[in-house]
C-alpha atoms as a PDB file:
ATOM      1  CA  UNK A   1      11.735  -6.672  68.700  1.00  0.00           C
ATOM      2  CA  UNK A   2      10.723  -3.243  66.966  1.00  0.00           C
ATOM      3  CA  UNK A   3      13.944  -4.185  64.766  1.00  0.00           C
ATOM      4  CA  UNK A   4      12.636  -7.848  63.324  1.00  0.00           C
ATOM      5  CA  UNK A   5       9.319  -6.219  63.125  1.00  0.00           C
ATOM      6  CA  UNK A   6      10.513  -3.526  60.653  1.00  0.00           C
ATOM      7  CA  UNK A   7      12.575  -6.616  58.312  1.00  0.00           C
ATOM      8  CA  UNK A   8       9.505  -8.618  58.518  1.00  0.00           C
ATOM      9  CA  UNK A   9       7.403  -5.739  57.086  1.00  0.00           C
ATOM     10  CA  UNK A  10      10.059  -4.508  54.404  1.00  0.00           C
ATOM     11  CA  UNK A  11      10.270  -8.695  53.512  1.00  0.00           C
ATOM     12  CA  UNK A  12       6.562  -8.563  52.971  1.00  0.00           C
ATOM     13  CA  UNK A  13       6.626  -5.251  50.518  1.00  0.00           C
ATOM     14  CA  UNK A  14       9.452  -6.474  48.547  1.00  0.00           C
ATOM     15  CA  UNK A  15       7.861  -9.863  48.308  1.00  0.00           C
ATOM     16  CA  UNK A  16       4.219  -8.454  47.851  1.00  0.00           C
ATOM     17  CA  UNK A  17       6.055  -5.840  44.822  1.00  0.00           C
ATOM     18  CA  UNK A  18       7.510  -8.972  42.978  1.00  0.00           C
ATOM     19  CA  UNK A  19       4.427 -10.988  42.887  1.00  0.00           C
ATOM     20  CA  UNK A  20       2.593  -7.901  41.536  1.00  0.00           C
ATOM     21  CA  UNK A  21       5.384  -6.793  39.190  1.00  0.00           C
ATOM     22  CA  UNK A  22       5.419 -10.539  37.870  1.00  0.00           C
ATOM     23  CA  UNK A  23       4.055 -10.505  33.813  1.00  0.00           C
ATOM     24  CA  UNK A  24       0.857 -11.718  33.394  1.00  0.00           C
ATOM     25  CA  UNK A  25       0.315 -14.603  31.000  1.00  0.00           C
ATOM     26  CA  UNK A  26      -2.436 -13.019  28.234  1.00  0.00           C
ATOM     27  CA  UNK A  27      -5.643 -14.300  28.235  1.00  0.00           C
ATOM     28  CA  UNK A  28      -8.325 -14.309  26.250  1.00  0.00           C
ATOM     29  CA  UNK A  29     -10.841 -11.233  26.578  1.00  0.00           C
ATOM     30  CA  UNK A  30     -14.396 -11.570  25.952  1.00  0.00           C
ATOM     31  CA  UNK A  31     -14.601  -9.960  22.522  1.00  0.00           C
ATOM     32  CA  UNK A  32     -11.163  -9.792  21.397  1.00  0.00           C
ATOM     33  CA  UNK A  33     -11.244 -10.986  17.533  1.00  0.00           C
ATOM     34  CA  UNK A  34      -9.794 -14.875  17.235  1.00  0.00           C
ATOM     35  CA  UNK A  35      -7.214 -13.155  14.504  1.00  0.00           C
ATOM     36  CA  UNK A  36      -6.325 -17.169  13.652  1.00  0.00           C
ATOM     37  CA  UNK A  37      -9.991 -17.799  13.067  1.00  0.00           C
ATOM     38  CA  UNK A  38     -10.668 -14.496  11.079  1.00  0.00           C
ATOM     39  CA  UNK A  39      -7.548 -15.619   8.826  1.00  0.00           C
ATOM     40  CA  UNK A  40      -9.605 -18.976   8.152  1.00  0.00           C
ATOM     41  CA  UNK A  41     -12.265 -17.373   7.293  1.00  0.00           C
ATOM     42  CA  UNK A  42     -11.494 -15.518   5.035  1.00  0.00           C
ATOM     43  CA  UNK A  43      -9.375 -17.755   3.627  1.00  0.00           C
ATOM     44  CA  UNK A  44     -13.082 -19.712   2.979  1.00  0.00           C
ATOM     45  CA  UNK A  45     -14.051 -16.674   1.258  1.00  0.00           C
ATOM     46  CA  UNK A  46     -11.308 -16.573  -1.232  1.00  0.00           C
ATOM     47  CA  UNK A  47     -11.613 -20.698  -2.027  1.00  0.00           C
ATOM     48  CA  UNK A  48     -15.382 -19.972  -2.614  1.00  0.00           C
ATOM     49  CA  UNK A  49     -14.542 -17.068  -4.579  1.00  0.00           C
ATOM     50  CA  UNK A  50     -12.003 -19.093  -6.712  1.00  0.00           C
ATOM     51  CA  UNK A  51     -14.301 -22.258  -7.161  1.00  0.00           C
ATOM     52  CA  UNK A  52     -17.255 -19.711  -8.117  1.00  0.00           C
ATOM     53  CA  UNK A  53     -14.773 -18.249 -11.197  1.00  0.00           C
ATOM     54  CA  UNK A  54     -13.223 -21.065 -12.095  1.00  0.00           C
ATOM     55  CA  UNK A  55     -16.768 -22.847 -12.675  1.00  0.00           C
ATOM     56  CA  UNK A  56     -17.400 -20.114 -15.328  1.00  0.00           C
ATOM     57  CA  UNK A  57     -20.953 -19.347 -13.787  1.00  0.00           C
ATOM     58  CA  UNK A  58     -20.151 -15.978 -12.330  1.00  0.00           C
ATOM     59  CA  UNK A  59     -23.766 -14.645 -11.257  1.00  0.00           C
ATOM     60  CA  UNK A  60     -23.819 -17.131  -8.434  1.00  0.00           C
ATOM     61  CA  UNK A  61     -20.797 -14.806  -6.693  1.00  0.00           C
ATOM     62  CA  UNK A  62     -21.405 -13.468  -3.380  1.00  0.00           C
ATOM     63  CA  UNK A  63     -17.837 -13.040  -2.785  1.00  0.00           C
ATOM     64  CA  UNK A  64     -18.771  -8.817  -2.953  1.00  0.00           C
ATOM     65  CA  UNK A  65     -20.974  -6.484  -1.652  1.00  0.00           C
ATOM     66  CA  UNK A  66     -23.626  -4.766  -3.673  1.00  0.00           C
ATOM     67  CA  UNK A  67     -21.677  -1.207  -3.605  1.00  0.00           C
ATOM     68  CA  UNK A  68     -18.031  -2.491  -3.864  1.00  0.00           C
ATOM     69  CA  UNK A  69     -15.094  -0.881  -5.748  1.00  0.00           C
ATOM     70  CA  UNK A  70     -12.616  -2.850  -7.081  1.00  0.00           C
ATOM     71  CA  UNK A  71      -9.688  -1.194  -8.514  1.00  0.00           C
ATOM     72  CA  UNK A  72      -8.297  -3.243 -11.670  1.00  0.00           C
ATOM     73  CA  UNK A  73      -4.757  -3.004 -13.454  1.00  0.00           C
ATOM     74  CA  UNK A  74      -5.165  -0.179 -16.189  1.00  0.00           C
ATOM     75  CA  UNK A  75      -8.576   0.449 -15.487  1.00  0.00           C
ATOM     76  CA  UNK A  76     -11.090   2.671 -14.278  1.00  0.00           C
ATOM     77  CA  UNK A  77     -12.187   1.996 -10.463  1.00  0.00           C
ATOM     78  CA  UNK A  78     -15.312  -0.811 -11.205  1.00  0.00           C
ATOM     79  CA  UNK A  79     -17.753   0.168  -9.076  1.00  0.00           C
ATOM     80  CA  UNK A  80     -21.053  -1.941  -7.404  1.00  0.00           C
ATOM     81  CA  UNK A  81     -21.182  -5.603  -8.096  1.00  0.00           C
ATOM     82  CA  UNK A  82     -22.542  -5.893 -10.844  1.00  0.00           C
ATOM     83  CA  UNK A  83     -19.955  -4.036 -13.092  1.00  0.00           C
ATOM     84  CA  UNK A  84     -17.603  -5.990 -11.060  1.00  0.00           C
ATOM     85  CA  UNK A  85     -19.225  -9.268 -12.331  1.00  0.00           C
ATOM     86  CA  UNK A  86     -19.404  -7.707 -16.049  1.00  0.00           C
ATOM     87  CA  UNK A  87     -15.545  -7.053 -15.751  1.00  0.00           C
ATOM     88  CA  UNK A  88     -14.499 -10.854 -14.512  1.00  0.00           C
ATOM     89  CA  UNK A  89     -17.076 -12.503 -17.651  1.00  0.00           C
ATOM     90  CA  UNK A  90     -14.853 -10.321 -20.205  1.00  0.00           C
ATOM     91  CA  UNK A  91     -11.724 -12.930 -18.662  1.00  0.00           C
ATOM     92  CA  UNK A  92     -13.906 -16.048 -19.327  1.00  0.00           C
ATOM     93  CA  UNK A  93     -14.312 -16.939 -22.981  1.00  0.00           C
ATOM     94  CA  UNK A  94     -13.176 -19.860 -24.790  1.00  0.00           C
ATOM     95  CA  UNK A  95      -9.560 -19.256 -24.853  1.00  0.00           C
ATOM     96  CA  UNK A  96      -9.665 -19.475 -21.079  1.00  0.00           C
ATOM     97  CA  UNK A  97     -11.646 -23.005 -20.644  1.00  0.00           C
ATOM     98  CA  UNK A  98      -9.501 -25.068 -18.124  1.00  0.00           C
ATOM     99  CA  UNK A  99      -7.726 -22.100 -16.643  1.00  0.00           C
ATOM    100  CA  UNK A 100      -7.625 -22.228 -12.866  1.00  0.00           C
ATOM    101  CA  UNK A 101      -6.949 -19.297 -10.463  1.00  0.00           C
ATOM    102  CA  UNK A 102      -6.421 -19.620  -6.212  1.00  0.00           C
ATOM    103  CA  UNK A 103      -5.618 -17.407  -3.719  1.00  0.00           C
ATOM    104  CA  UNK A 104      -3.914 -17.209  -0.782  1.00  0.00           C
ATOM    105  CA  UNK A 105      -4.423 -15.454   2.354  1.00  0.00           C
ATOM    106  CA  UNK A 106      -0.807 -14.349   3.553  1.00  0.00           C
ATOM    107  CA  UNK A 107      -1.926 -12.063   6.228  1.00  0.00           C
ATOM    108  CA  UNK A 108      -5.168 -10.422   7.801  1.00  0.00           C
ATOM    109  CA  UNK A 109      -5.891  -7.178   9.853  1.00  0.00           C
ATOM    110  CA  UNK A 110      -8.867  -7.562  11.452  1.00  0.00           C
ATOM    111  CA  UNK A 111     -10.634  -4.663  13.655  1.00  0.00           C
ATOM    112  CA  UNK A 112     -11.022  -4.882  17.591  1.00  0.00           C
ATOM    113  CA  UNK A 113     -14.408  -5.531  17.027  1.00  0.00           C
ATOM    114  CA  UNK A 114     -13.877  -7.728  13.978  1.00  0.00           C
ATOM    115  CA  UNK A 115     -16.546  -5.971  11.703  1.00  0.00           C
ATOM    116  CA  UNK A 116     -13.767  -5.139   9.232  1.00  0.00           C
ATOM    117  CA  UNK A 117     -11.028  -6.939   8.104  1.00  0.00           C
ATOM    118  CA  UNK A 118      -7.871  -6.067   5.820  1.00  0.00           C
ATOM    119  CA  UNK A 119      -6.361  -9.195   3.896  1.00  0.00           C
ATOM    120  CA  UNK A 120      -3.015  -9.064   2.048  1.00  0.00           C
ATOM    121  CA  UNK A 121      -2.917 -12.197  -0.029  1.00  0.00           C
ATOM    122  CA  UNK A 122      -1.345 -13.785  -3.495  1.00  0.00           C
ATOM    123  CA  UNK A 123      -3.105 -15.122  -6.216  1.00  0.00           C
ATOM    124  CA  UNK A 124      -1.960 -17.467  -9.216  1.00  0.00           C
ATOM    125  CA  UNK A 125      -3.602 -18.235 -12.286  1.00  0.00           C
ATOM    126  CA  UNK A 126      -2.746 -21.078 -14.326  1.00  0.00           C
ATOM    127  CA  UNK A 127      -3.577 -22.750 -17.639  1.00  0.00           C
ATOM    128  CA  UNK A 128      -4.774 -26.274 -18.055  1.00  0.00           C
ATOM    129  CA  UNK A 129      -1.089 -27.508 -18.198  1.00  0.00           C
ATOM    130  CA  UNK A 130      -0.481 -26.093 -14.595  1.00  0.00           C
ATOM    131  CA  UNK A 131       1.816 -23.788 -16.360  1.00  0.00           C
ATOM    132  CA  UNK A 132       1.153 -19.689 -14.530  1.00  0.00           C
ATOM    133  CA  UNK A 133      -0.128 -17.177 -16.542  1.00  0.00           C
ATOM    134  CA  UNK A 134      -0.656 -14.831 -14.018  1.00  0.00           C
ATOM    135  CA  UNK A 135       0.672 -14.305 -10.503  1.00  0.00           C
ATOM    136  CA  UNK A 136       0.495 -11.506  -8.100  1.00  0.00           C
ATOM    137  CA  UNK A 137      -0.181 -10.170  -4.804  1.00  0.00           C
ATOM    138  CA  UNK A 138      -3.961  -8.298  -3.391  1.00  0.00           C
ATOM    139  CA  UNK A 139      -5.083  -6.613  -0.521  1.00  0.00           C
ATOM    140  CA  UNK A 140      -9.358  -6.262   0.096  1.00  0.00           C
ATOM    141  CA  UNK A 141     -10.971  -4.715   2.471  1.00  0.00           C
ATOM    142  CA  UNK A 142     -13.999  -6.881   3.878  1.00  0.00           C
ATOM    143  CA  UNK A 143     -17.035  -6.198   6.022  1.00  0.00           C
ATOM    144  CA  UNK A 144     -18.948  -8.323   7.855  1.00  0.00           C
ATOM    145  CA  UNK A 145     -22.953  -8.026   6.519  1.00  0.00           C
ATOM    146  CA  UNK A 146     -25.472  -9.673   7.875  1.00  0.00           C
ATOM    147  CA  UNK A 147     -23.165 -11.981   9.877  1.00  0.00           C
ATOM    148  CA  UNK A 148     -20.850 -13.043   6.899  1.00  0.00           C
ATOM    149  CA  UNK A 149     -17.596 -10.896   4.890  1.00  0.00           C
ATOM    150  CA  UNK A 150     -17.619  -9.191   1.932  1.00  0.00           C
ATOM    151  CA  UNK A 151     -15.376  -7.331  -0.520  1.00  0.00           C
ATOM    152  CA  UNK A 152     -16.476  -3.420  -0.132  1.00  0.00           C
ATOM    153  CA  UNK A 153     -12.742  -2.711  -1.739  1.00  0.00           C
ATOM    154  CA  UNK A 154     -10.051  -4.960  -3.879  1.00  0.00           C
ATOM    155  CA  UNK A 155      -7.258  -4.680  -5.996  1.00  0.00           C
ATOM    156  CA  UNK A 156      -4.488  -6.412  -7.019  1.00  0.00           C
ATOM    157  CA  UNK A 157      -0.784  -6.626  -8.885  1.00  0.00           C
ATOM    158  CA  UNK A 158       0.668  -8.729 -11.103  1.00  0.00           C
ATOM    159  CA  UNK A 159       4.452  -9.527 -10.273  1.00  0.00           C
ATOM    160  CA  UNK A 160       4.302 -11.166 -13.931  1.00  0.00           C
ATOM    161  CA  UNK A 161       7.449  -9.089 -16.596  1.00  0.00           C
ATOM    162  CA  UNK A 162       5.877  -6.857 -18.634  1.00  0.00           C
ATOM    163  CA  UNK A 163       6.261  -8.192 -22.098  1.00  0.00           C
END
């Protein structure tokens, strides 16, 4: 008797350490940061961003915050918005009516609690032919302010030959 008790209580431990030793399928925890969702929405950003330079009327932008740096190919770091703004305008005059640029969000790193996000992305800028003039990859740092992103750091790289 003492004998099937002891197999019936080893049984139960074995069983009991498989069931507890089983992986746990992940689950969502209240406040984890929807990485998917973060991706789209900055993704929103960068199509606003895009339609808001393309349209030539640049003073509308809210694509960056008021004390960004943005740090331009053979330049000086820009820094605060509105030198930021001043730099774009000197890459709108005539000779660039019907250019187009977009951007692509290829991958974000958002914080745990979501307040900042890193974006690595590509951008393309073409003529009114479709034909590129300039492509390259980015990376920005945004931060959420009053409840939306914002640039508060950006640069990018042209992958175009040097001429």
């Amino acid at each position: 008797m003492n004998n099937k008790i002891v197999k019936g209580i080893t049984l139960a431990c074995i069983i009991s350490l498989l069931i507890s030793c089983n992986a746990k399928k992940e689950e969502a925890v209240p406040g984890m940061v929807d990485k998917e969702q973060v991706k789209k929405d900055i993704q929103a950003k960068e199509d606003e961003f895009a339609a808001t330079y393309n349209s030539g009327i640049l003073k509308s932008i809210g694509y960056y915050a008021d004390d960004a740096t943005t740090f331009a190919q053979n330049k000086q770091p820009l820094v605060g918005k509105q030198a930021i703004i001043e730099y774009l305008k000197t890459g709108l005059d005539s000779s660039s009516s019907g250019n187009n640029i977009s951007f692509v969000t290829k991958e974000v790193f958002p914080s745990n609690d979501g307040n900042q996000v890193v974006e690595i992305g590509y951008y393309t800028l073409v003529d009114s032919a479709n034909t590129p003039i300039n492509t390259g990859n980015y990376m920005v740092l945004f931060e959420k302010r009053n409840g939306s992103y914002v640039s508060v750091r950006d640069m990018s790289a042209s992958d175009m030959p040097l001429d």
